[in-house]
C-alpha atoms as a PDB file:
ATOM      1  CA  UNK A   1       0.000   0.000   0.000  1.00  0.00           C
ATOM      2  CA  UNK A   2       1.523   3.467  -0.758  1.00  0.00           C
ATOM      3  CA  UNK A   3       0.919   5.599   1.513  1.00  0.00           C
ATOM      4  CA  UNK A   4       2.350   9.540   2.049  1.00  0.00           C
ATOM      5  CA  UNK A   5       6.149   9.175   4.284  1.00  0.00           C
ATOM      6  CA  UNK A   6       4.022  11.566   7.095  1.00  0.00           C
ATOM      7  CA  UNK A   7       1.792   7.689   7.931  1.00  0.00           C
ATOM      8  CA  UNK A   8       4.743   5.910   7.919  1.00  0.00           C
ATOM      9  CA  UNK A   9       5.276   4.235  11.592  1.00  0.00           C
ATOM     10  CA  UNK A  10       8.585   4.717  13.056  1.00  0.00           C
ATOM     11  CA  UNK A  11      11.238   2.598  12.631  1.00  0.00           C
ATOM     12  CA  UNK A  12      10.002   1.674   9.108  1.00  0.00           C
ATOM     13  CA  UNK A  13      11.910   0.996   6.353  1.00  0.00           C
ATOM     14  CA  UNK A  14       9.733   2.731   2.459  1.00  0.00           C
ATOM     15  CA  UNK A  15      10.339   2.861  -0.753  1.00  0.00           C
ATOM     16  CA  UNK A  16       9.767   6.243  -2.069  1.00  0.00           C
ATOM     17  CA  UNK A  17       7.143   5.952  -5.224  1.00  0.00           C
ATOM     18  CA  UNK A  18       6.178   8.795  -6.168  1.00  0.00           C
ATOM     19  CA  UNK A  19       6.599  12.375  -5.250  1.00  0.00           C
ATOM     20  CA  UNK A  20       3.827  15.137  -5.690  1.00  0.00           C
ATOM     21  CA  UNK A  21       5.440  18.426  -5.443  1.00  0.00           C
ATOM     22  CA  UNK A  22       6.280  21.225  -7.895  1.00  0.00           C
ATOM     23  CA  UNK A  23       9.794  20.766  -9.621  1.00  0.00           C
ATOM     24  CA  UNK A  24      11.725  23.348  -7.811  1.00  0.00           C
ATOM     25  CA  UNK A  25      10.702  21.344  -4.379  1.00  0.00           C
ATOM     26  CA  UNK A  26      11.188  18.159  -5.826  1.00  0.00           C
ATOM     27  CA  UNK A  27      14.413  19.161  -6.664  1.00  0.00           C
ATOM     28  CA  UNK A  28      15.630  20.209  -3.386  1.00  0.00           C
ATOM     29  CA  UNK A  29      13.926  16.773  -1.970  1.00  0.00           C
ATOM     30  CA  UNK A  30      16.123  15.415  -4.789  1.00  0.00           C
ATOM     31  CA  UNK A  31      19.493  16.828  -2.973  1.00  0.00           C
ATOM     32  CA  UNK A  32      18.457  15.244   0.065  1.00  0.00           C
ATOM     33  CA  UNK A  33      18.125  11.878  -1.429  1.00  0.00           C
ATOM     34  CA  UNK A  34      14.226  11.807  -1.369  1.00  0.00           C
ATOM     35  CA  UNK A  35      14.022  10.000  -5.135  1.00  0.00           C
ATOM     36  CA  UNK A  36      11.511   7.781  -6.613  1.00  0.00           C
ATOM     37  CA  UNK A  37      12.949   4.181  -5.623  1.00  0.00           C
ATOM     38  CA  UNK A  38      15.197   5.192  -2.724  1.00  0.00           C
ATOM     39  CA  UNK A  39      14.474   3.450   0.270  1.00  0.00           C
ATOM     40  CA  UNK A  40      14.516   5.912   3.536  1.00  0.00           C
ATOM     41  CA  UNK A  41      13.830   4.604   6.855  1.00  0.00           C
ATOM     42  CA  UNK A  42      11.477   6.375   9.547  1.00  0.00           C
ATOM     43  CA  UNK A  43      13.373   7.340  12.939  1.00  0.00           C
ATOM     44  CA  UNK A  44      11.268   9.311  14.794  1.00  0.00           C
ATOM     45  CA  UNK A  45       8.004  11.239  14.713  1.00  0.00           C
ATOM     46  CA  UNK A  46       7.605  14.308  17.291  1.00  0.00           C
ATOM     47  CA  UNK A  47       4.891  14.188  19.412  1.00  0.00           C
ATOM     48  CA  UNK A  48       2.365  16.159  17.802  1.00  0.00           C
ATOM     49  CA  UNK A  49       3.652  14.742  13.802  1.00  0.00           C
ATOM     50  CA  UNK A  50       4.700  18.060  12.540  1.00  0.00           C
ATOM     51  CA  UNK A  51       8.042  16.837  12.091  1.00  0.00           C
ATOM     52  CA  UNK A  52       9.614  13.685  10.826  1.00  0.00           C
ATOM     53  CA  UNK A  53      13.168  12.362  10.814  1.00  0.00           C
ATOM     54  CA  UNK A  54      14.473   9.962   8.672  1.00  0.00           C
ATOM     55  CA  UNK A  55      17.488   8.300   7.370  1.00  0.00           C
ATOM     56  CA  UNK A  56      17.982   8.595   4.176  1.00  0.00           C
ATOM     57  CA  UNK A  57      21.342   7.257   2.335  1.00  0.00           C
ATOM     58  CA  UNK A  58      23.311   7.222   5.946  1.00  0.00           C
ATOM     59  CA  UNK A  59      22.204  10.903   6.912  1.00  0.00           C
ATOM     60  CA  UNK A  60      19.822  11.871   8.990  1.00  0.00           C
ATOM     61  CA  UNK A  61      16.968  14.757   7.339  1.00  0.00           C
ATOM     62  CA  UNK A  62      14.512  16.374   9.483  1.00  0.00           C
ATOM     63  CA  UNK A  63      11.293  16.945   7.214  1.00  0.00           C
ATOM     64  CA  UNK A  64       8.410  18.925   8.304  1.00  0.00           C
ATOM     65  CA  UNK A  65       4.224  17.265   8.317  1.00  0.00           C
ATOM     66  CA  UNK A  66       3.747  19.355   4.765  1.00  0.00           C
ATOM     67  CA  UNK A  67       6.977  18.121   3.123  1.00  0.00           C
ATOM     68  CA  UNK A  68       6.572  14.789   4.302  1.00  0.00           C
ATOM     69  CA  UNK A  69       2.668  14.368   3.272  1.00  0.00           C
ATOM     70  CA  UNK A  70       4.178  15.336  -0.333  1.00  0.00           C
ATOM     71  CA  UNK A  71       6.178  11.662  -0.609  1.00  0.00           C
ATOM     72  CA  UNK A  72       4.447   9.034  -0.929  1.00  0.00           C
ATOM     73  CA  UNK A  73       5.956   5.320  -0.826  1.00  0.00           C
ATOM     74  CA  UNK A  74       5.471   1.566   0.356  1.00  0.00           C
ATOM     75  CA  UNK A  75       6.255   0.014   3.498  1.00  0.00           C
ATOM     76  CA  UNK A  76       9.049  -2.522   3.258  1.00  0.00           C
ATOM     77  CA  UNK A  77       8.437  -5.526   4.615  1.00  0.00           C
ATOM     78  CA  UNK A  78      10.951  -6.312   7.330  1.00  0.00           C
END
């Protein structure tokens, strides 16, 4: 099920899918390593879910709710 990264349970591996923002933000997402077919992994949620942290490629990238409701991908299983 594909689902936006902003539902995705912590400590979840994804594979990104899809990404529905306008080019110049999908760029910068792009820098960060948030690509179609990456997989990024789900560390931690804050309390009230208006910001995300994940691992992506060995770094760590802090992603606020909006951003992260923007990428949508599939939980891995594990």
């Amino acid at each position: 099920m594909v689902l936006p990264l902003s539902h995705i349970p912590p400590d979840s591996d994804a594979r990104i899918i899809w990404i529905a923002s306008e080019p110049a933000r999908r760029e910068q997402l792009a820098r960060q390593g948030f690509v179609p077919d990456e997989t990024v992994r789900c560390v931690r949620r804050s309390r009230r879910r208006r910001l995300f942290l994940f691992r992506v490629r060995g770094r760590l990238v802090l992603l606020p709710r909006k951003l992260a409701g923007e990428i949508f991908a599939e939980i891995q299983n594990t």
